[in-house]
Structure formats: C-alpha cells, structure tokens
N, C-alpha and C. Protein backbone atom coordinates (compact mmCIF):
# COMPACT_ATOMS: atom_id res chain seq x y z
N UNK A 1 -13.21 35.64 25.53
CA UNK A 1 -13.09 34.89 24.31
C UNK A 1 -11.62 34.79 23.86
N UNK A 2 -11.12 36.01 23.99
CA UNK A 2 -9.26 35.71 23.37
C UNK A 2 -8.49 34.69 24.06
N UNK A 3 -8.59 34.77 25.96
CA UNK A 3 -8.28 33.76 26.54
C UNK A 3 -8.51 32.53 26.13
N UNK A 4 -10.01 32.26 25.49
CA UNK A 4 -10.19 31.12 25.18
C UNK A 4 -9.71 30.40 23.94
N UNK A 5 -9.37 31.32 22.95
CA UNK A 5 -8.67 30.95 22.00
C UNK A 5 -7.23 30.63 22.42
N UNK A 6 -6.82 31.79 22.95
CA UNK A 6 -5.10 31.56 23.16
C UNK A 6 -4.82 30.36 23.80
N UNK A 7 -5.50 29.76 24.70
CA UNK A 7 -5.67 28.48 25.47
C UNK A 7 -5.86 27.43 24.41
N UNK A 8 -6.81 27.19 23.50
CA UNK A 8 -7.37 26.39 23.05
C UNK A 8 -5.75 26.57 21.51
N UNK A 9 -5.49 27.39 20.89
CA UNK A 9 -4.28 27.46 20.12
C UNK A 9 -3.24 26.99 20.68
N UNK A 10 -2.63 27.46 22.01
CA UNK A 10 -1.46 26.73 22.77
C UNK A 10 -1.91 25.16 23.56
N UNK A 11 -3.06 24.50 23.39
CA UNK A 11 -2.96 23.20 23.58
C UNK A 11 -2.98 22.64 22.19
N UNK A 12 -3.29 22.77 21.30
CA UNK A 12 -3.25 22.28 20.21
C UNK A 12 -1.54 22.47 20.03
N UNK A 13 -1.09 23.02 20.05
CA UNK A 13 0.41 23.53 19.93
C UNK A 13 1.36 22.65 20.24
N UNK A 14 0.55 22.54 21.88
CA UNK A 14 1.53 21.32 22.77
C UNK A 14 1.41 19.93 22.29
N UNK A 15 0.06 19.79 22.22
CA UNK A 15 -0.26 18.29 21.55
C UNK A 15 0.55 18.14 20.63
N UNK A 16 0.45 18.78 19.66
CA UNK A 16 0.93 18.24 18.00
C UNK A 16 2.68 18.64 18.45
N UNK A 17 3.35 19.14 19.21
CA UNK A 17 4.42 18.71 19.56
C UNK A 17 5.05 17.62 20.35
N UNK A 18 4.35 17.19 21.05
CA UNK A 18 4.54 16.12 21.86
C UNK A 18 3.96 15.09 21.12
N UNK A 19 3.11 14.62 20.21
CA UNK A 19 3.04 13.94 18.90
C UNK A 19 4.25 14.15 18.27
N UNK A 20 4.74 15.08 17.88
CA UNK A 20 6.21 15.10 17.08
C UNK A 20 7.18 14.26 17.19
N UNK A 21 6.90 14.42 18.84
CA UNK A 21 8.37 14.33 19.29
C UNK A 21 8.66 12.77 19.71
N UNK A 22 7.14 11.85 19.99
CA UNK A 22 7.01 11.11 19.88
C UNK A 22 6.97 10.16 18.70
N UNK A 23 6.36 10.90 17.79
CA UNK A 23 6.74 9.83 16.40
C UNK A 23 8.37 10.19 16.10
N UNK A 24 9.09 11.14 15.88
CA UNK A 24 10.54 10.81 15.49
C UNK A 24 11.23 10.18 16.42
N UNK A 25 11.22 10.01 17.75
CA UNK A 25 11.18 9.28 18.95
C UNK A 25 11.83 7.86 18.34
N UNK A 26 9.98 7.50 17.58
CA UNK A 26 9.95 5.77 17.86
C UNK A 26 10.09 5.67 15.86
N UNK A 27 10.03 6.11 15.37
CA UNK A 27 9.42 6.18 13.60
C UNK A 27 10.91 5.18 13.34
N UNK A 28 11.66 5.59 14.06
CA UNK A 28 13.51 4.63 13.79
C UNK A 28 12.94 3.59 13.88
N UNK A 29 12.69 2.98 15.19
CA UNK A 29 12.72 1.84 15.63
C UNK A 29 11.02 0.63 14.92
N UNK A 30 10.37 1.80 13.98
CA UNK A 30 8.95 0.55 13.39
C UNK A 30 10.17 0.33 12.21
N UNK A 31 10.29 0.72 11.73
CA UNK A 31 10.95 0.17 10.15
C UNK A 31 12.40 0.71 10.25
N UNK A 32 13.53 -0.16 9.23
CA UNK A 32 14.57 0.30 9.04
C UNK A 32 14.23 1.16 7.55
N UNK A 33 15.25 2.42 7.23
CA UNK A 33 14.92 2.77 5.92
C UNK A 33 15.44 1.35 4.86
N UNK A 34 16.60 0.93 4.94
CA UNK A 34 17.01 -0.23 3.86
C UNK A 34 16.33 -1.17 4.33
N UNK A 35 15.62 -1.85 5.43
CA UNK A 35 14.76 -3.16 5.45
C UNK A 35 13.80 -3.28 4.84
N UNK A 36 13.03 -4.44 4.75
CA UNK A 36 12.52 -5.59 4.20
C UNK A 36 10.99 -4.51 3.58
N UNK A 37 11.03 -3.49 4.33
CA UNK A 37 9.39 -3.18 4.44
C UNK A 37 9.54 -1.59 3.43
N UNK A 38 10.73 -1.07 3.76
CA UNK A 38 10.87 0.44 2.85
C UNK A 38 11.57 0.28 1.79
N UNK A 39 12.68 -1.13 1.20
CA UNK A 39 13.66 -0.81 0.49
C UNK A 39 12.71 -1.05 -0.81
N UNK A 40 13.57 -0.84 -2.12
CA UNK A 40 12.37 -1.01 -2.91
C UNK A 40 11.96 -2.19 -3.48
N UNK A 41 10.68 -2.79 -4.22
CA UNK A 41 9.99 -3.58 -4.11
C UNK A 41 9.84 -3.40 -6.04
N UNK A 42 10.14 -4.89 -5.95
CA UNK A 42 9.79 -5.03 -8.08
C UNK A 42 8.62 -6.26 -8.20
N UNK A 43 7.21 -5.65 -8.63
CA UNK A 43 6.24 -6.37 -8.87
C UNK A 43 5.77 -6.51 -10.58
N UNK A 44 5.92 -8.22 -10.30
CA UNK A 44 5.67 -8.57 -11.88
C UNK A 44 4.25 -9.25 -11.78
N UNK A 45 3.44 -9.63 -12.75
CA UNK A 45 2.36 -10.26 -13.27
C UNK A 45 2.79 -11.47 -13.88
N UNK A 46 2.66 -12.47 -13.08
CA UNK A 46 3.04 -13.91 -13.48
C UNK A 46 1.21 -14.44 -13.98
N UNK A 47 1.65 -15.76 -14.21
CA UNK A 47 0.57 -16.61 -14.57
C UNK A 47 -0.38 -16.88 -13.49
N UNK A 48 0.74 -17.12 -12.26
CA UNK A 48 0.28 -17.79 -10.99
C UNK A 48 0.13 -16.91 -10.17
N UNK A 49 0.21 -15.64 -10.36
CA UNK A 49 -0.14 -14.21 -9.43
C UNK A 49 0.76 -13.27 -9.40
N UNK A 50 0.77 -12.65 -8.43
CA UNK A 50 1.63 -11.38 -8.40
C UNK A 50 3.21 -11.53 -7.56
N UNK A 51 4.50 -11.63 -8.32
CA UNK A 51 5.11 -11.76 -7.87
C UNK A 51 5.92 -10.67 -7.07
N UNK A 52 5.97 -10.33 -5.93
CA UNK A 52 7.14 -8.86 -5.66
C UNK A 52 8.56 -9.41 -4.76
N UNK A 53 9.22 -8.59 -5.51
CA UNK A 53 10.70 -9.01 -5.00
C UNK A 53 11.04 -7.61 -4.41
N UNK A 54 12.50 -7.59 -3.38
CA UNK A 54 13.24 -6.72 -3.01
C UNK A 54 13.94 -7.86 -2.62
N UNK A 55 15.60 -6.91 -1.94
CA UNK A 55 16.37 -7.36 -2.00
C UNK A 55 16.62 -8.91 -0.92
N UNK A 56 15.31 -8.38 -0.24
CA UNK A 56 15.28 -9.17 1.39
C UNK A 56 14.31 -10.30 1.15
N UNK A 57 13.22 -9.96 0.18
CA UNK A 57 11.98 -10.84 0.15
C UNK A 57 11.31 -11.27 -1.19
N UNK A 58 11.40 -12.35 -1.16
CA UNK A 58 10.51 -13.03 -2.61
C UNK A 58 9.38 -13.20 -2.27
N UNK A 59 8.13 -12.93 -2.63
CA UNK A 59 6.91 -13.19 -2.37
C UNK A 59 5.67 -13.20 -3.66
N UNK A 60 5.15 -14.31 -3.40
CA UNK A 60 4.20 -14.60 -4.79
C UNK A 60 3.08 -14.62 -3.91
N UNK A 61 1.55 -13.80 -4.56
CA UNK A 61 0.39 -13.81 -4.24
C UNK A 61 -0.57 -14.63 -5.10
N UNK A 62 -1.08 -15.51 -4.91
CA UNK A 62 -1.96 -16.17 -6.30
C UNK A 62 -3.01 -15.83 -6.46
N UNK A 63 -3.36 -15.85 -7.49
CA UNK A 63 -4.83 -14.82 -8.16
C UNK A 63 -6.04 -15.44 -7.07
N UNK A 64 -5.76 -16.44 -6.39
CA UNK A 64 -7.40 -16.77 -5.98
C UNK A 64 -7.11 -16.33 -4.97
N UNK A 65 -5.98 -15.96 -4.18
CA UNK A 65 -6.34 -14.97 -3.25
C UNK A 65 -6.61 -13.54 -3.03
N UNK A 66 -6.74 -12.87 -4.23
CA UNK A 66 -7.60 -11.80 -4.43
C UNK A 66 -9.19 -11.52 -4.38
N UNK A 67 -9.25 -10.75 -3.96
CA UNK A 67 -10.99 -10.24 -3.82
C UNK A 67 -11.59 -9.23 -4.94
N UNK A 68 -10.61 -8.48 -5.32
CA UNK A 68 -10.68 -7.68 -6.24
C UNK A 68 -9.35 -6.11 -6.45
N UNK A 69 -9.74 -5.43 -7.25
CA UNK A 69 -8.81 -4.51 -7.09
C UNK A 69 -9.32 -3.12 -7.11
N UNK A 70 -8.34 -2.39 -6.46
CA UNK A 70 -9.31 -0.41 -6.48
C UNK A 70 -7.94 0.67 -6.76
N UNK A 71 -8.45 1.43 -7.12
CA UNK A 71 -7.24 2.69 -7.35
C UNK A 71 -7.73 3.71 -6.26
N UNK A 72 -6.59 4.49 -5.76
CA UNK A 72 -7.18 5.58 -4.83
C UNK A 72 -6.18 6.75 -4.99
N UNK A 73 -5.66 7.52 -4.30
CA UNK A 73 -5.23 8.72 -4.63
C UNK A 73 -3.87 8.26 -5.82
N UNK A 74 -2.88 7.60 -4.67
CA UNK A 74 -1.93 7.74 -5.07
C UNK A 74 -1.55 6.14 -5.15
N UNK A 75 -2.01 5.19 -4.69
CA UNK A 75 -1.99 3.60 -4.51
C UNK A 75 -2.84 2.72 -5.28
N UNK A 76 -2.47 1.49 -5.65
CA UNK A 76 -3.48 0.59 -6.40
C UNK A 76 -3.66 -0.21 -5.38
N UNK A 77 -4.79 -1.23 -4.92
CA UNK A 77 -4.85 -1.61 -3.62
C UNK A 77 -5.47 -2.97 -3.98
N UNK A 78 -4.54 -4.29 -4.09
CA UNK A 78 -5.08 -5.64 -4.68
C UNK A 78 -5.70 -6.18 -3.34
N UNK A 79 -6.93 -6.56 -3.31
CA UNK A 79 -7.34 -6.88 -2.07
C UNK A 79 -7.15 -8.54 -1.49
N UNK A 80 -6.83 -8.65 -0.60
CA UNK A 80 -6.68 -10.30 0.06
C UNK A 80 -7.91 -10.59 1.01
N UNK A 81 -8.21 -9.38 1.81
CA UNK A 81 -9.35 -9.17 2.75
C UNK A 81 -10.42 -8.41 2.49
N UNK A 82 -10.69 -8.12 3.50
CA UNK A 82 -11.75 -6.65 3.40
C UNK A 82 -10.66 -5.67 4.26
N UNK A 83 -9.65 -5.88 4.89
CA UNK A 83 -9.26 -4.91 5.49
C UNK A 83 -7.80 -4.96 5.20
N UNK A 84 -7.40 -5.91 4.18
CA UNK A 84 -5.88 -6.09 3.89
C UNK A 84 -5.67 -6.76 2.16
N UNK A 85 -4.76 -5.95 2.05
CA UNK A 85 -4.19 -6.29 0.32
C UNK A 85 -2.76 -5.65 -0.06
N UNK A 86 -2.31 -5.83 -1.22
CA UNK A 86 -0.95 -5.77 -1.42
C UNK A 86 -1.17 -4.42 -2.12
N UNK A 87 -0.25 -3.75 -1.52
CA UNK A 87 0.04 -2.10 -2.43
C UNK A 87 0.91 -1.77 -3.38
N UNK A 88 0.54 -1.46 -3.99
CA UNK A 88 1.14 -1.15 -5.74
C UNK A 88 1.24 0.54 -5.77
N UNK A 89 2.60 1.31 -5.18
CA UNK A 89 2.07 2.89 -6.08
C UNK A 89 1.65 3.54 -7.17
N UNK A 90 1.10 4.09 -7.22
CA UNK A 90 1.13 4.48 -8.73
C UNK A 90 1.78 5.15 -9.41
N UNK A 91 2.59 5.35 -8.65
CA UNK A 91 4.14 6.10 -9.16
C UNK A 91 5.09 5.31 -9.94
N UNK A 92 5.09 4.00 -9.83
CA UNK A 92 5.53 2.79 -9.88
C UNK A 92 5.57 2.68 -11.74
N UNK A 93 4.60 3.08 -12.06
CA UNK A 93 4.07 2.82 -13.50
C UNK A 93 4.84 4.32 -14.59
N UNK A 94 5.08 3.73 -15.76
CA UNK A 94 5.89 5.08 -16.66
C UNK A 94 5.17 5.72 -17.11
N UNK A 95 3.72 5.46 -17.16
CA UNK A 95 3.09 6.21 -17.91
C UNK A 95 1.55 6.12 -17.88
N UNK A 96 0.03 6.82 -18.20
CA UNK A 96 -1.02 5.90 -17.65
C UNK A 96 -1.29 4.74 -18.22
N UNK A 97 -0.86 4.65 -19.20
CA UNK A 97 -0.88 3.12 -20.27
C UNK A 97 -0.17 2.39 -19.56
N UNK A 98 0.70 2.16 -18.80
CA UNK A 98 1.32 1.33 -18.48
C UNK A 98 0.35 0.91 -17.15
N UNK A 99 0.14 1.68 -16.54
CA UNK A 99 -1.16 1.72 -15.75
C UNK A 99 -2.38 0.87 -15.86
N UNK A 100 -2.57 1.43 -17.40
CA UNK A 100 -4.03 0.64 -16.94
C UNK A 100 -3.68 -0.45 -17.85
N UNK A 101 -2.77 -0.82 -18.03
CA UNK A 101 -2.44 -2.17 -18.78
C UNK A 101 -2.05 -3.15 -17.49
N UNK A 102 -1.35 -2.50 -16.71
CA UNK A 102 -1.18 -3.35 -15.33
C UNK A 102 -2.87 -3.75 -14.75
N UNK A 103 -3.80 -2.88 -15.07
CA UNK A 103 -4.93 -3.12 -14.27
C UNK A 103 -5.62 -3.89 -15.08
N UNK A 104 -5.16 -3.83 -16.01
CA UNK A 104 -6.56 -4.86 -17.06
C UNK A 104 -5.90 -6.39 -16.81
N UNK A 105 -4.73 -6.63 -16.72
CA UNK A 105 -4.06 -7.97 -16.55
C UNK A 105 -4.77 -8.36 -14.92
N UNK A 106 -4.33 -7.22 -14.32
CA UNK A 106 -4.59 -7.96 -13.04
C UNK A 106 -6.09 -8.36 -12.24
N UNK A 107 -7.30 -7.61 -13.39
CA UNK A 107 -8.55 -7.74 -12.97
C UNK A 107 -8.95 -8.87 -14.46
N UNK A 108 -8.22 -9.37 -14.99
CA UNK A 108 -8.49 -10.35 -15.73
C UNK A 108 -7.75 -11.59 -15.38
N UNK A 109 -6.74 -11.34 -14.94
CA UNK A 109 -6.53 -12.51 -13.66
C UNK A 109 -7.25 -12.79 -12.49
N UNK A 110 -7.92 -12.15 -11.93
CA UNK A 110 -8.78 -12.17 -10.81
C UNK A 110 -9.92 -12.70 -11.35
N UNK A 111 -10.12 -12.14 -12.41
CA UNK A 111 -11.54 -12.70 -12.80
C UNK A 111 -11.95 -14.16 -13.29
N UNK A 112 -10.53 -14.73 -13.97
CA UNK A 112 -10.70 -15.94 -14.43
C UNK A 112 -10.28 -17.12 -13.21
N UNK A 113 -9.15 -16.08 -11.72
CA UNK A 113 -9.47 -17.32 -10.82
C UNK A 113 -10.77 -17.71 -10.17
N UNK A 114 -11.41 -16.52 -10.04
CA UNK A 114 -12.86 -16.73 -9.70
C UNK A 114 -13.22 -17.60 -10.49
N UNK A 115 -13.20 -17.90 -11.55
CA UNK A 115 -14.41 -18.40 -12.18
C UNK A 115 -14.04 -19.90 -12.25
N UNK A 116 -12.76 -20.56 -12.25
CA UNK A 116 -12.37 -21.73 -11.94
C UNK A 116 -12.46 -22.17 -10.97
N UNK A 117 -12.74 -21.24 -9.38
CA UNK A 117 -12.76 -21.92 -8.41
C UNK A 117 -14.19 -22.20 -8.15
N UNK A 118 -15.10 -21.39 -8.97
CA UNK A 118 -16.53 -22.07 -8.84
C UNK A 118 -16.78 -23.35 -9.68
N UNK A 119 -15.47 -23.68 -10.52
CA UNK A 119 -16.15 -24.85 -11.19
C UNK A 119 -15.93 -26.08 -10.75
C-alpha cells in the first residue's frame, strides 16, 4: 500500500509540474498583459446597450442581443448565448449599491428590448 501511494503522490507531482511548466511556457504567448483582452476595460449603460471601452477597443452590445443576466462568485455574466456573454467583475463596482443599481438598469434594459421585439 505505501508503494502505492508514493507512486500514485509522485505522478500527481509530475503531472501538475509538467502542467506548470507548460502553461507559463505558452500563458505569454495567449494574451499580452497591456493588450486588447487584459488591459483595463470601462463599461457604461447607454440607451442603446452596453458600451465597453479600453484603450485598444470600442465596443457597443445592444440590449436585444442579450438573453438575460446572472451573478456568480466573483463576475456578472450578460448573456449573448447560452454559452457566451460579456463579463462585468464585480470588483468593478464601489459599493453593493452601485451593484445592484448596475443590475436593475441592465435587466430593465433587457427587459424592455424583449418586449419591443415581440411587437
């Protein structure tokens, strides 16, 4: 039985090092830290949807392309799909009021594009 542990502890060992060594490897080459995808990101609540800027990218989402919205640990998660939507931290916000004032705008925007596009 100890053999079998000590075996089964030193492959786990090796794995999750050779995972290591592989993600700091390649982790450079998916994203730059100052590019388009890590630098930081300023999201406003327009009329016409959600606007987010950084220094690289202007991008507006319009309310009818939302599905709805969810909170989860640490992220607000505006949905476009079932498997894709725009991320909002929740770190992002000063305070929980500011929070759920962002969420009441943005599920009352969602709600009223729905309801125009059925009419």
């Amino acid at each position: 039985m100890l053999e079998f542990a000590c075996g089964f502890v030193g492959g786990v060992a090796v794995s999750f090092a050779m995972m290591w060594s592989r993600y700091k490897r390649l982790s450079g080459k998916v994203v730059k830290s100052d590019g388009p995808t890590m630098s930081e990101h300023h999201v406003n609540v327009a009329e016409d949807g959600i606007r987010s800027s950084s220094s690289h990218i202007d991008h507006v989402y319009r309310w009818s392309a939302f599905e709805g919205v969810t909170v989860h640990d640490g992220v607000i998660v505006l949905w476009t799909e079932p498997g894709a939507g725009a991320l909002v931290p929740r770190s992002a916000f000063a305070n929980p009021a500011a929070e759920a004032a962002f969420l009441e705008a943005v599920r009352g925007h969602i709600a009223a594009a729905k309801t125009s596009a059925k009419i």
